[in-house]
C-alpha atoms as a PDB file:
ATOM      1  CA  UNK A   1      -6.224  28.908  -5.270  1.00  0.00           C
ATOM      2  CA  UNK A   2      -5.815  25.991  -3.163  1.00  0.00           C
ATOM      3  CA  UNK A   3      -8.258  26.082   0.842  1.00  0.00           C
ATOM      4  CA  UNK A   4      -5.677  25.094   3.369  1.00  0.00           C
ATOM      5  CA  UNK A   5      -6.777  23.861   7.054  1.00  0.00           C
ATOM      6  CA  UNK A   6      -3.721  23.577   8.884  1.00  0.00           C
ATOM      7  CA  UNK A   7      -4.414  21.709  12.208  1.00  0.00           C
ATOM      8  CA  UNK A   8      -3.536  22.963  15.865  1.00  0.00           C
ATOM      9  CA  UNK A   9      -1.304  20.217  16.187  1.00  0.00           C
ATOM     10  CA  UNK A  10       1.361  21.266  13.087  1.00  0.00           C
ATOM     11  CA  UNK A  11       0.987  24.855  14.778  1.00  0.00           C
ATOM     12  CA  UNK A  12       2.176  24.117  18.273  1.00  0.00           C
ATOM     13  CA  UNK A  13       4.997  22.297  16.699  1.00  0.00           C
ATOM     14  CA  UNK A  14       5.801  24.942  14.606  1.00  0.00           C
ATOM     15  CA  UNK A  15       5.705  26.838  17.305  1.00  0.00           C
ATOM     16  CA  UNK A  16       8.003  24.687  19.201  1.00  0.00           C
ATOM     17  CA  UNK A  17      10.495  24.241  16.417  1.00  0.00           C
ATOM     18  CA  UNK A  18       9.572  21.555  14.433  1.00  0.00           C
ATOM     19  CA  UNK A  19      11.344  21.400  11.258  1.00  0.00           C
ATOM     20  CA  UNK A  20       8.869  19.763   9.512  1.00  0.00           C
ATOM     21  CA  UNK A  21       6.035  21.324  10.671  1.00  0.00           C
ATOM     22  CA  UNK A  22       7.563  24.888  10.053  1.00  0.00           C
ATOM     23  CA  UNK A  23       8.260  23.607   6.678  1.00  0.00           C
ATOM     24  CA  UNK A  24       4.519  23.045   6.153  1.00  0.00           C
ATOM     25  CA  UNK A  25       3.647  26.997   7.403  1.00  0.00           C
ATOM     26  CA  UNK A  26       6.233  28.181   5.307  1.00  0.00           C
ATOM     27  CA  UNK A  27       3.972  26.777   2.360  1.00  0.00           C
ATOM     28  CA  UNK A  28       1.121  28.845   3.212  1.00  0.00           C
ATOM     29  CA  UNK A  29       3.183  32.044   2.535  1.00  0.00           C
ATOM     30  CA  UNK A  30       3.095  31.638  -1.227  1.00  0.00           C
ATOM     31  CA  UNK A  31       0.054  32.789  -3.221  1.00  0.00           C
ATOM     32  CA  UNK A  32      -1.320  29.874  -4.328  1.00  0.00           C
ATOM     33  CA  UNK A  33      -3.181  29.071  -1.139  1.00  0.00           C
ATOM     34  CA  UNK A  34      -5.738  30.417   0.984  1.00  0.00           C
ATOM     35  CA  UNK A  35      -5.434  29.529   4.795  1.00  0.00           C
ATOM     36  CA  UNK A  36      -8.741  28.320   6.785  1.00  0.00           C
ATOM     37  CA  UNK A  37      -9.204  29.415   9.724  1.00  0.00           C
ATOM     38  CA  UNK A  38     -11.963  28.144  12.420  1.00  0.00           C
ATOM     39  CA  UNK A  39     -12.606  30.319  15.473  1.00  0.00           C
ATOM     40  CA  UNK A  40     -12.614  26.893  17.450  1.00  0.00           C
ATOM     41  CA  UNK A  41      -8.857  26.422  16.146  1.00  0.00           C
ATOM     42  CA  UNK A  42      -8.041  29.717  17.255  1.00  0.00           C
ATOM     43  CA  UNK A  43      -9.604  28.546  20.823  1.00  0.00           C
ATOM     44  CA  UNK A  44      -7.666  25.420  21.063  1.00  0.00           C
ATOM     45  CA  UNK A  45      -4.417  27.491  19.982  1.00  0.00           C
ATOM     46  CA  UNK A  46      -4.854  29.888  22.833  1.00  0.00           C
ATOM     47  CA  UNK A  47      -5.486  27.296  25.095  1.00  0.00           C
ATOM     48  CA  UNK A  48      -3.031  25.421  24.585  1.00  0.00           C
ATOM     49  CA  UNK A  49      -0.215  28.344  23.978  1.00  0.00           C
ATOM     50  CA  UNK A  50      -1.689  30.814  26.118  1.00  0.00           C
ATOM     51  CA  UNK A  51       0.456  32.487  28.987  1.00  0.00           C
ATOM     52  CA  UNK A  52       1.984  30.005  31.540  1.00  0.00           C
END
């Protein structure tokens, strides 16, 4: 199984609509990869997404 690390940048513009960075999350949903998550990512996500 393939480690993934998918940055905070392709999430926010995943998030936003980005086709080709939704393309890349839609990747992680098949079984042939394991998503990587850092609690710092998860910081900077909620930072940056957090309520306005």
């Amino acid at each position: 199984m393939l480690k993934v690390v998918v940055d905070a940048n392709i999430w926010i513009s995943a998030l936003l609509n980005s086709n080709k960075a939704l393309e890349v999350v839609r990747l992680l949903d098949h079984d042939q990869y394991q998503l990587i998550c850092a609690e710092a990512l998860i910081s900077e996500l909620a930072e940056v997404a957090g309520p306005a």
